[in-house]
PDB file of N, CA and C in Angstrom:
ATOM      1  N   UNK A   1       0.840  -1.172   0.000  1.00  0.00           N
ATOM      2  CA  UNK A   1       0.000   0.000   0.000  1.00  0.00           C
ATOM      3  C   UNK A   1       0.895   1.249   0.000  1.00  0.00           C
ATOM      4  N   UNK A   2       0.577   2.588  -1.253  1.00  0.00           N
ATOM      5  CA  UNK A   2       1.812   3.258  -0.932  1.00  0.00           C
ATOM      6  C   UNK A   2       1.481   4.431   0.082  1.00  0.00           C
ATOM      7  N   UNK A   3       2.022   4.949   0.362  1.00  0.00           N
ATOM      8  CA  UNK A   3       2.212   5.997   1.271  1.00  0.00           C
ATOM      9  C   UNK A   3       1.900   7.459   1.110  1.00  0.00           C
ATOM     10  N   UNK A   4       1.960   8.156   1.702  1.00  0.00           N
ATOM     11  CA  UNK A   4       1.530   9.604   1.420  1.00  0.00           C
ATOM     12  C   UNK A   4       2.173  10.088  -0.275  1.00  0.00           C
ATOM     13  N   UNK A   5       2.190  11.062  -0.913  1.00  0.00           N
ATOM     14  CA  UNK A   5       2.669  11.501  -1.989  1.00  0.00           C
ATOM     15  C   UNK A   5       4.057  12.145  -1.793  1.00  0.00           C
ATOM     16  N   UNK A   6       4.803  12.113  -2.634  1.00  0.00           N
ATOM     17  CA  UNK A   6       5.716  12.541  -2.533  1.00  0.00           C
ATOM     18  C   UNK A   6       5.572  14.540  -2.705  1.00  0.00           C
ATOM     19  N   UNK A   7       5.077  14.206  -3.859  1.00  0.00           N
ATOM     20  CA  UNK A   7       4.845  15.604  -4.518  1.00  0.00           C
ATOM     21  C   UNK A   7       3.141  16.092  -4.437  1.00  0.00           C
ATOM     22  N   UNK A   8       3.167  17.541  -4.258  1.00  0.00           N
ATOM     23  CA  UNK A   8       2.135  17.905  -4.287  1.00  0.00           C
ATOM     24  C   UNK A   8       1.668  19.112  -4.928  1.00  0.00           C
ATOM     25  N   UNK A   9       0.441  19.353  -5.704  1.00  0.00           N
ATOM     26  CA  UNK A   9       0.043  20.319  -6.589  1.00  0.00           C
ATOM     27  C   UNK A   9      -0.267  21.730  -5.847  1.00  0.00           C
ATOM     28  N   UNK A  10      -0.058  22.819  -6.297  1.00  0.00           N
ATOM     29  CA  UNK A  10      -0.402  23.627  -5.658  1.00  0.00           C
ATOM     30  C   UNK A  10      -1.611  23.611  -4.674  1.00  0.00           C
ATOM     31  N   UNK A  11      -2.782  23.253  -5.993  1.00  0.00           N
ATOM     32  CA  UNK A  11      -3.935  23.562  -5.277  1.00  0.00           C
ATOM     33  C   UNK A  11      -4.231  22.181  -3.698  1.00  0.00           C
ATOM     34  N   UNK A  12      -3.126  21.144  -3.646  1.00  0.00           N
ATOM     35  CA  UNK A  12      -2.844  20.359  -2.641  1.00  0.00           C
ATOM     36  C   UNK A  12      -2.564  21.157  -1.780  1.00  0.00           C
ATOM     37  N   UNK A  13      -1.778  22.282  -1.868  1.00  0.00           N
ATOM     38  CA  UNK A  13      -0.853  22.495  -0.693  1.00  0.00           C
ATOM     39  C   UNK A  13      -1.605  23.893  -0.242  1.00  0.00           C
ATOM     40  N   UNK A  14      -1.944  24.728  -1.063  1.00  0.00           N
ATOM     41  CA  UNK A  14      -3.471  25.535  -0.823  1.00  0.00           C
ATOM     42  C   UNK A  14      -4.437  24.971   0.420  1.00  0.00           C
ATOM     43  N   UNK A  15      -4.689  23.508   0.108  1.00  0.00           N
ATOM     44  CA  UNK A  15      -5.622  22.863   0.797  1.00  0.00           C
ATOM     45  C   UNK A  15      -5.341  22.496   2.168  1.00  0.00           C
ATOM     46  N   UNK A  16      -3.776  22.175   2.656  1.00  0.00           N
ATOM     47  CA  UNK A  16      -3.698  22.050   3.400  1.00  0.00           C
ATOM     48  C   UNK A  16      -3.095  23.357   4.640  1.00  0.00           C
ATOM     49  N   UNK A  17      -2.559  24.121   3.862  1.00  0.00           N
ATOM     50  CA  UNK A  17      -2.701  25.836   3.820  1.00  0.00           C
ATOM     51  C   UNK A  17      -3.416  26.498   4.880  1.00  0.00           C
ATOM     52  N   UNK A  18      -4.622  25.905   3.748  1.00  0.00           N
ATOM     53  CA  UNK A  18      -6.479  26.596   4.053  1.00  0.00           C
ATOM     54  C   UNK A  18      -5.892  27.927   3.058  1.00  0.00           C
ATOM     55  N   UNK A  19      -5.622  27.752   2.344  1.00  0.00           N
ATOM     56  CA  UNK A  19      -5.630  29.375   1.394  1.00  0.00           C
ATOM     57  C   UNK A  19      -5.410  29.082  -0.118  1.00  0.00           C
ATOM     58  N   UNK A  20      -5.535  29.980  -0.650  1.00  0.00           N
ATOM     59  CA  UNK A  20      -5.508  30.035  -1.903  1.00  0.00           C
ATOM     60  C   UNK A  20      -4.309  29.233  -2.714  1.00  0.00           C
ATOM     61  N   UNK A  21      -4.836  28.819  -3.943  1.00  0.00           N
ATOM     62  CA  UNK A  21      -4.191  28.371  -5.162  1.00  0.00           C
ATOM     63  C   UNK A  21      -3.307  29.772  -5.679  1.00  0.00           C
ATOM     64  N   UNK A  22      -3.657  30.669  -5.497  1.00  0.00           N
ATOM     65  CA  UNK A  22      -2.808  32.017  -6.195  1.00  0.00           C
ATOM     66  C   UNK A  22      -2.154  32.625  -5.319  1.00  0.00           C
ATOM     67  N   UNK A  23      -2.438  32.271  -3.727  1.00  0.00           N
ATOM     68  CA  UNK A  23      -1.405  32.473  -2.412  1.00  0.00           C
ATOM     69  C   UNK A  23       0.029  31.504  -2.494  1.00  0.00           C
ATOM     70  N   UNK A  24      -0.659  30.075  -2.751  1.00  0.00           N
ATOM     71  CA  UNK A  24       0.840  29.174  -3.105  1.00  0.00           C
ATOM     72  C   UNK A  24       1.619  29.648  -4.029  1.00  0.00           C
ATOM     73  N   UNK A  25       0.938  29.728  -5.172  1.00  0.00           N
ATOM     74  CA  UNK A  25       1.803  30.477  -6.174  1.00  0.00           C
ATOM     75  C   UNK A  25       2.797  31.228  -5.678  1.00  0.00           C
ATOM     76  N   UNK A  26       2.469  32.390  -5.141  1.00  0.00           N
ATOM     77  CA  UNK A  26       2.950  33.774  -4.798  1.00  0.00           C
ATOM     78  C   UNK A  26       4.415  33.288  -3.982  1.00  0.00           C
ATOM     79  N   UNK A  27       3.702  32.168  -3.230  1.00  0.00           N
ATOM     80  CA  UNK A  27       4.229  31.885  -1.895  1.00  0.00           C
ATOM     81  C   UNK A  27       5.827  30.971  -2.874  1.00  0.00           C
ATOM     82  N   UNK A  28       5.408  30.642  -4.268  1.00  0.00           N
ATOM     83  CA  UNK A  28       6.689  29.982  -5.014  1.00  0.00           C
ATOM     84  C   UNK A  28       7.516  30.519  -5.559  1.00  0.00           C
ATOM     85  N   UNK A  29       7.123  31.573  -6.516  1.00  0.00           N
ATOM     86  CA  UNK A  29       7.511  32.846  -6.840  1.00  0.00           C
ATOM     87  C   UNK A  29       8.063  33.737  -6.241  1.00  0.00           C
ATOM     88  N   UNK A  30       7.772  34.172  -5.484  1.00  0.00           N
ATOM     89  CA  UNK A  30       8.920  34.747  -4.579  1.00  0.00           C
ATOM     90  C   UNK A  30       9.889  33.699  -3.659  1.00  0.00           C
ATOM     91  N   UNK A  31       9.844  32.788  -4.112  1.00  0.00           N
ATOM     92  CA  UNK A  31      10.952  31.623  -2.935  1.00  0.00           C
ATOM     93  C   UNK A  31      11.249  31.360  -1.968  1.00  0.00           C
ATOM     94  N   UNK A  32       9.640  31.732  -0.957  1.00  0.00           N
ATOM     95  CA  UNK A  32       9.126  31.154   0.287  1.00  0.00           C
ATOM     96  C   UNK A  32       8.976  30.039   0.274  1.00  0.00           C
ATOM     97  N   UNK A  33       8.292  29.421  -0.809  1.00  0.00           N
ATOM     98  CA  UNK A  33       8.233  28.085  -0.634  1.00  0.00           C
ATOM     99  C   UNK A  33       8.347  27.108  -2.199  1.00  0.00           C
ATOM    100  N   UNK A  34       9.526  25.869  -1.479  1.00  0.00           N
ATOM    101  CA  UNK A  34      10.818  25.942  -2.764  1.00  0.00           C
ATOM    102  C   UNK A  34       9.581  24.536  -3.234  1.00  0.00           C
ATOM    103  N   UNK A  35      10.087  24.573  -4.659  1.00  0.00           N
ATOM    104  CA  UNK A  35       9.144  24.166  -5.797  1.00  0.00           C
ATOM    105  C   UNK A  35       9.558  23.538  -7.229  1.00  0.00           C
ATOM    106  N   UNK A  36       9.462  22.597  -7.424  1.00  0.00           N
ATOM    107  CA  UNK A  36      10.007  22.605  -9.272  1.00  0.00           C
ATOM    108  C   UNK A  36       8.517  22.871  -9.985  1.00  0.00           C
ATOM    109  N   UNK A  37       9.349  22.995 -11.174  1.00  0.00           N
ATOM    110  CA  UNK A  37       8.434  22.766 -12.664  1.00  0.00           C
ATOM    111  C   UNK A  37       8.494  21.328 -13.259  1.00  0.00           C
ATOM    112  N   UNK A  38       7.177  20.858 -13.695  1.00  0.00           N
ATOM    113  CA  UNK A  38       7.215  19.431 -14.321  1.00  0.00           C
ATOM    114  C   UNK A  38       6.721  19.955 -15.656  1.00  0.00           C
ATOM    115  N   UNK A  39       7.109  18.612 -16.128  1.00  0.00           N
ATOM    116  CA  UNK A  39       6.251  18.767 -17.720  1.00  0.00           C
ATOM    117  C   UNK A  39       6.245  19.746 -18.538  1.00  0.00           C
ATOM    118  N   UNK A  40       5.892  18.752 -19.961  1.00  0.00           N
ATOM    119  CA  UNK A  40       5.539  20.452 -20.847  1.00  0.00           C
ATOM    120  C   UNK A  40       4.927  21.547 -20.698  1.00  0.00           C
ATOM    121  N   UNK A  41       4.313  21.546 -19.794  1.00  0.00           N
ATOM    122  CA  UNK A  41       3.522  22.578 -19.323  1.00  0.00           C
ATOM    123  C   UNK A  41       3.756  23.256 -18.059  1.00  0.00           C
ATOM    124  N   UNK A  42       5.038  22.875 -17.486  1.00  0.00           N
ATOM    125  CA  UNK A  42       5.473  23.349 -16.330  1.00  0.00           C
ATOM    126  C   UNK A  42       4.607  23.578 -15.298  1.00  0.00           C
ATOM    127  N   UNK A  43       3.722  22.357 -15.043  1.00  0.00           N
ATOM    128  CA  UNK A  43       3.227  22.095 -13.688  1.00  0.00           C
ATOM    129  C   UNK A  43       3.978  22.640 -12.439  1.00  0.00           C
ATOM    130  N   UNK A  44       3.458  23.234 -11.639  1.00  0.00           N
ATOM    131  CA  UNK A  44       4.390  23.404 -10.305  1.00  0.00           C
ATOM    132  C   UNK A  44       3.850  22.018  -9.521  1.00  0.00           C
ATOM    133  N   UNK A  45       5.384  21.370  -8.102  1.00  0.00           N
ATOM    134  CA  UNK A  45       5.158  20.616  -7.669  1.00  0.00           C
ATOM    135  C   UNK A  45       6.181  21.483  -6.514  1.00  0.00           C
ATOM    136  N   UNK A  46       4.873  20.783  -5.239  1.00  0.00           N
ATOM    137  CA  UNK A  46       5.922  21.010  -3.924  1.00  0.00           C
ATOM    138  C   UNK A  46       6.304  19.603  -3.103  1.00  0.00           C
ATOM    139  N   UNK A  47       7.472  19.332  -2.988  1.00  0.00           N
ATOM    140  CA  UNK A  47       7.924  18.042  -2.139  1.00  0.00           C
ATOM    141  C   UNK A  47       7.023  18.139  -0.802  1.00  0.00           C
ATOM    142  N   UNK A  48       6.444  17.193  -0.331  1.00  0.00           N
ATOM    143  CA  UNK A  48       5.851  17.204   0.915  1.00  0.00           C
ATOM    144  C   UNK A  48       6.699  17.782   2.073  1.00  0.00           C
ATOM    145  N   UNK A  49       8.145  17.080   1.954  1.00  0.00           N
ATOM    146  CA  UNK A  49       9.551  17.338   2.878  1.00  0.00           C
ATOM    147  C   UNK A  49       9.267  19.494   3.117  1.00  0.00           C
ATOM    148  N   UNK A  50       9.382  19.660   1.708  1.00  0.00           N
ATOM    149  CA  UNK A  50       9.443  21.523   1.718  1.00  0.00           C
ATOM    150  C   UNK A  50       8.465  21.976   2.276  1.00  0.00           C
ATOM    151  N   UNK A  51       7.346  21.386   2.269  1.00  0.00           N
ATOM    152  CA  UNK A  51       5.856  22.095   2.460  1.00  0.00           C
ATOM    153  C   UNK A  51       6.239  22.220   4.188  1.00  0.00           C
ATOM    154  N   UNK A  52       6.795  21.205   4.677  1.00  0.00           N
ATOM    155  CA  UNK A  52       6.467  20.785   6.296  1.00  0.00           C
ATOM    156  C   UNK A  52       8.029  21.450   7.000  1.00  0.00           C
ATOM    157  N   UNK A  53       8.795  21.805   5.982  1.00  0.00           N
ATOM    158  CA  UNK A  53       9.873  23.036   6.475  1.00  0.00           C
ATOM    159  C   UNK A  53       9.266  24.457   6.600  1.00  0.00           C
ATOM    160  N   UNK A  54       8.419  24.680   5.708  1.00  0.00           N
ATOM    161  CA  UNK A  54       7.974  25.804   5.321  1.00  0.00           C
ATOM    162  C   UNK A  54       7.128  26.088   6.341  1.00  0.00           C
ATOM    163  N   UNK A  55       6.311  25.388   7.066  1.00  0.00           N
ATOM    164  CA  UNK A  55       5.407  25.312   8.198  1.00  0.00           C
ATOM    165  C   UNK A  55       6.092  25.631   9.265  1.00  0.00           C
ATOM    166  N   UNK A  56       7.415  24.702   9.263  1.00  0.00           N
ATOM    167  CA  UNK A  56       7.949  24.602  10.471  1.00  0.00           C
ATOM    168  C   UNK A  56       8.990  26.020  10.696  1.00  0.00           C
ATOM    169  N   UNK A  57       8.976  26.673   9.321  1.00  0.00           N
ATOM    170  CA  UNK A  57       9.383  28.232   9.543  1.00  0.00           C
ATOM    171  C   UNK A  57       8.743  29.213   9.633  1.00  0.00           C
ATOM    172  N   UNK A  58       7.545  29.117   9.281  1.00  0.00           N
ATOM    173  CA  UNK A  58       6.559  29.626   9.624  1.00  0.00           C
ATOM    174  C   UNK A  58       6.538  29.869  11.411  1.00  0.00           C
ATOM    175  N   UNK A  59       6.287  28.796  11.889  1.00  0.00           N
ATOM    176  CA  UNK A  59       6.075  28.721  13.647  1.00  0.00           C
ATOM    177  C   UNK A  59       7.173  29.707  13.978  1.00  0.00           C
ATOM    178  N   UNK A  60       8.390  29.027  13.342  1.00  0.00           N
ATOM    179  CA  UNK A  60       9.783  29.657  14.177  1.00  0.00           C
ATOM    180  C   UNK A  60       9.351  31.318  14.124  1.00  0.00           C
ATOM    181  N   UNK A  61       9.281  31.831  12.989  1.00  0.00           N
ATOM    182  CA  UNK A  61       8.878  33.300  12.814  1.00  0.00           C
ATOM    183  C   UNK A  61       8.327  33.404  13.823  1.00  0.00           C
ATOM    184  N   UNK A  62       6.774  33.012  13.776  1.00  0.00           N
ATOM    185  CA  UNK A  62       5.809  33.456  14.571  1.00  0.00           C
ATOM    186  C   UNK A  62       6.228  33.751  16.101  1.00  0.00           C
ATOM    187  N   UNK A  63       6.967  32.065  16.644  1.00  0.00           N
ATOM    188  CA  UNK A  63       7.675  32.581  17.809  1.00  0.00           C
ATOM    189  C   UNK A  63       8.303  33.516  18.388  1.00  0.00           C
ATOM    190  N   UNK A  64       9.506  33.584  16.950  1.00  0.00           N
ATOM    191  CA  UNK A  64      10.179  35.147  17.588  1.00  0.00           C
ATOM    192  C   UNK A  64       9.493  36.676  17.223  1.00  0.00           C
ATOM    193  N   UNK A  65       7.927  36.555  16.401  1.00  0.00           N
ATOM    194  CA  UNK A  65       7.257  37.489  16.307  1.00  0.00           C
ATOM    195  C   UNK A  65       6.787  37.872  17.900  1.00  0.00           C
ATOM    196  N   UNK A  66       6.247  37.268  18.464  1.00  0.00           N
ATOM    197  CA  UNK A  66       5.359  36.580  19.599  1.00  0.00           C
ATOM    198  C   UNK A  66       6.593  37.459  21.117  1.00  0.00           C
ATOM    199  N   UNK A  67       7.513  37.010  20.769  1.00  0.00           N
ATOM    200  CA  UNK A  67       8.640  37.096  22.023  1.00  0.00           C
ATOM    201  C   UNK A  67       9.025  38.449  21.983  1.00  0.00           C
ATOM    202  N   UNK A  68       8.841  38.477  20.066  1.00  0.00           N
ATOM    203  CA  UNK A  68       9.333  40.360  20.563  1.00  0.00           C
ATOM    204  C   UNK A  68       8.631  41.400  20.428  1.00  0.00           C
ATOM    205  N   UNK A  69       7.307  41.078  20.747  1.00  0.00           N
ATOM    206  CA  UNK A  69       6.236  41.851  20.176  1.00  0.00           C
ATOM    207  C   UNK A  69       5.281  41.062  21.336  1.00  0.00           C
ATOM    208  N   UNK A  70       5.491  41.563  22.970  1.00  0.00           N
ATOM    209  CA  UNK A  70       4.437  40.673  24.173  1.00  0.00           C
ATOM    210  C   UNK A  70       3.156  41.296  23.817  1.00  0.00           C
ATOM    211  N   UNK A  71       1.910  41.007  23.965  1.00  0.00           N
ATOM    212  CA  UNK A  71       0.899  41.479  23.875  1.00  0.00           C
ATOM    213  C   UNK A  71       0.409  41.512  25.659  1.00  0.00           C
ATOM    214  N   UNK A  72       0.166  42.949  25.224  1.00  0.00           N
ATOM    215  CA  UNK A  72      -0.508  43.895  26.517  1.00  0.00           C
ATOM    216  C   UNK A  72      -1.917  44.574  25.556  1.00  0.00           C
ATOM    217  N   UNK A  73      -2.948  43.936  26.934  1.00  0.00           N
ATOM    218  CA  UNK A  73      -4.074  44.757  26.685  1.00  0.00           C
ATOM    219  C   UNK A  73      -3.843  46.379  26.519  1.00  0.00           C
ATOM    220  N   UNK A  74      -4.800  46.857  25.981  1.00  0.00           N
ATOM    221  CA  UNK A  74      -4.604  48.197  25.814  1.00  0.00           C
ATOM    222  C   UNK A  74      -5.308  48.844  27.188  1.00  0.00           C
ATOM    223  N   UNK A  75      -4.264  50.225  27.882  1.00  0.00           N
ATOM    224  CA  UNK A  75      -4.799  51.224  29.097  1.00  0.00           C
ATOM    225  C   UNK A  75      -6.289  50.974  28.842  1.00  0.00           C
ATOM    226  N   UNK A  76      -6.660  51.455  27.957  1.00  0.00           N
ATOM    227  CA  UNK A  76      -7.830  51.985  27.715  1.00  0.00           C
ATOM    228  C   UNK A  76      -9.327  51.433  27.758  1.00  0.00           C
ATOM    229  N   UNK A  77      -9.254  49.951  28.091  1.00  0.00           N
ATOM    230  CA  UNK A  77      -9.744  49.121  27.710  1.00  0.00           C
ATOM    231  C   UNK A  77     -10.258  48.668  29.283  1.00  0.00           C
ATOM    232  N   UNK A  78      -9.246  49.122  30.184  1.00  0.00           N
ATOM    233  CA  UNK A  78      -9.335  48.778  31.575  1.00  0.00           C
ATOM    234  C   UNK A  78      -9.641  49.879  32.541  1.00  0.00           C
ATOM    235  N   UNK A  79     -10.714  49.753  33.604  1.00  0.00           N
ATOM    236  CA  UNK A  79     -11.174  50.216  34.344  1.00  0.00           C
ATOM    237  C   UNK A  79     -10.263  50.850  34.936  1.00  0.00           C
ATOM    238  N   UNK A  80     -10.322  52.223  35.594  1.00  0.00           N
ATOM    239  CA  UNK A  80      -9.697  52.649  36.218  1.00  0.00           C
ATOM    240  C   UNK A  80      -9.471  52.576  37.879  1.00  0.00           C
ATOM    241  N   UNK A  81      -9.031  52.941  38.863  1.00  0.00           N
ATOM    242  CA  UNK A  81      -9.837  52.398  40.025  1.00  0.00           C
ATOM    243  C   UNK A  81      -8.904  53.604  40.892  1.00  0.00           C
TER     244      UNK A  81
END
């Protein structure tokens, strides 16, 4: 029985995303997220391996977004006393 795919179509990786077919794109094109061309028609394909780096740089960002950027309610928002 074979196993997950190796390769996956944009609109695959869109899907697992949750976003757009023309967000992946973007997301290849600029060389966020690494990609070949197949075929005469230059299919894009993303290795499953890249997709789940790309995630996993994603988090890292977010983390050090997160660490350097603490979220504090706003004064304003809170009762005075």
């Amino acid at each position: 029985m074979p196993g997950p795919p190796r390769f996956l179509t944009l609109a695959d990786v869109a899907e697992v995303l949750n976003t757009s077919s023309a967000q992946v794109y973007a997301l290849v094109r600029r060389g966020d997220l690494a990609a070949i061309k197949i075929g005469g028609r230059g299919q894009w394909r993303v290795e499953a391996e890249q997709l789940e780096a790309y995630i996993q740089r994603m988090y890292d960002e977010a983390r050090t977004f997160v660490a350097e950027h603490p979220y504090e309610e706003e004064k304003e928002s809170r009762p005075e006393g």
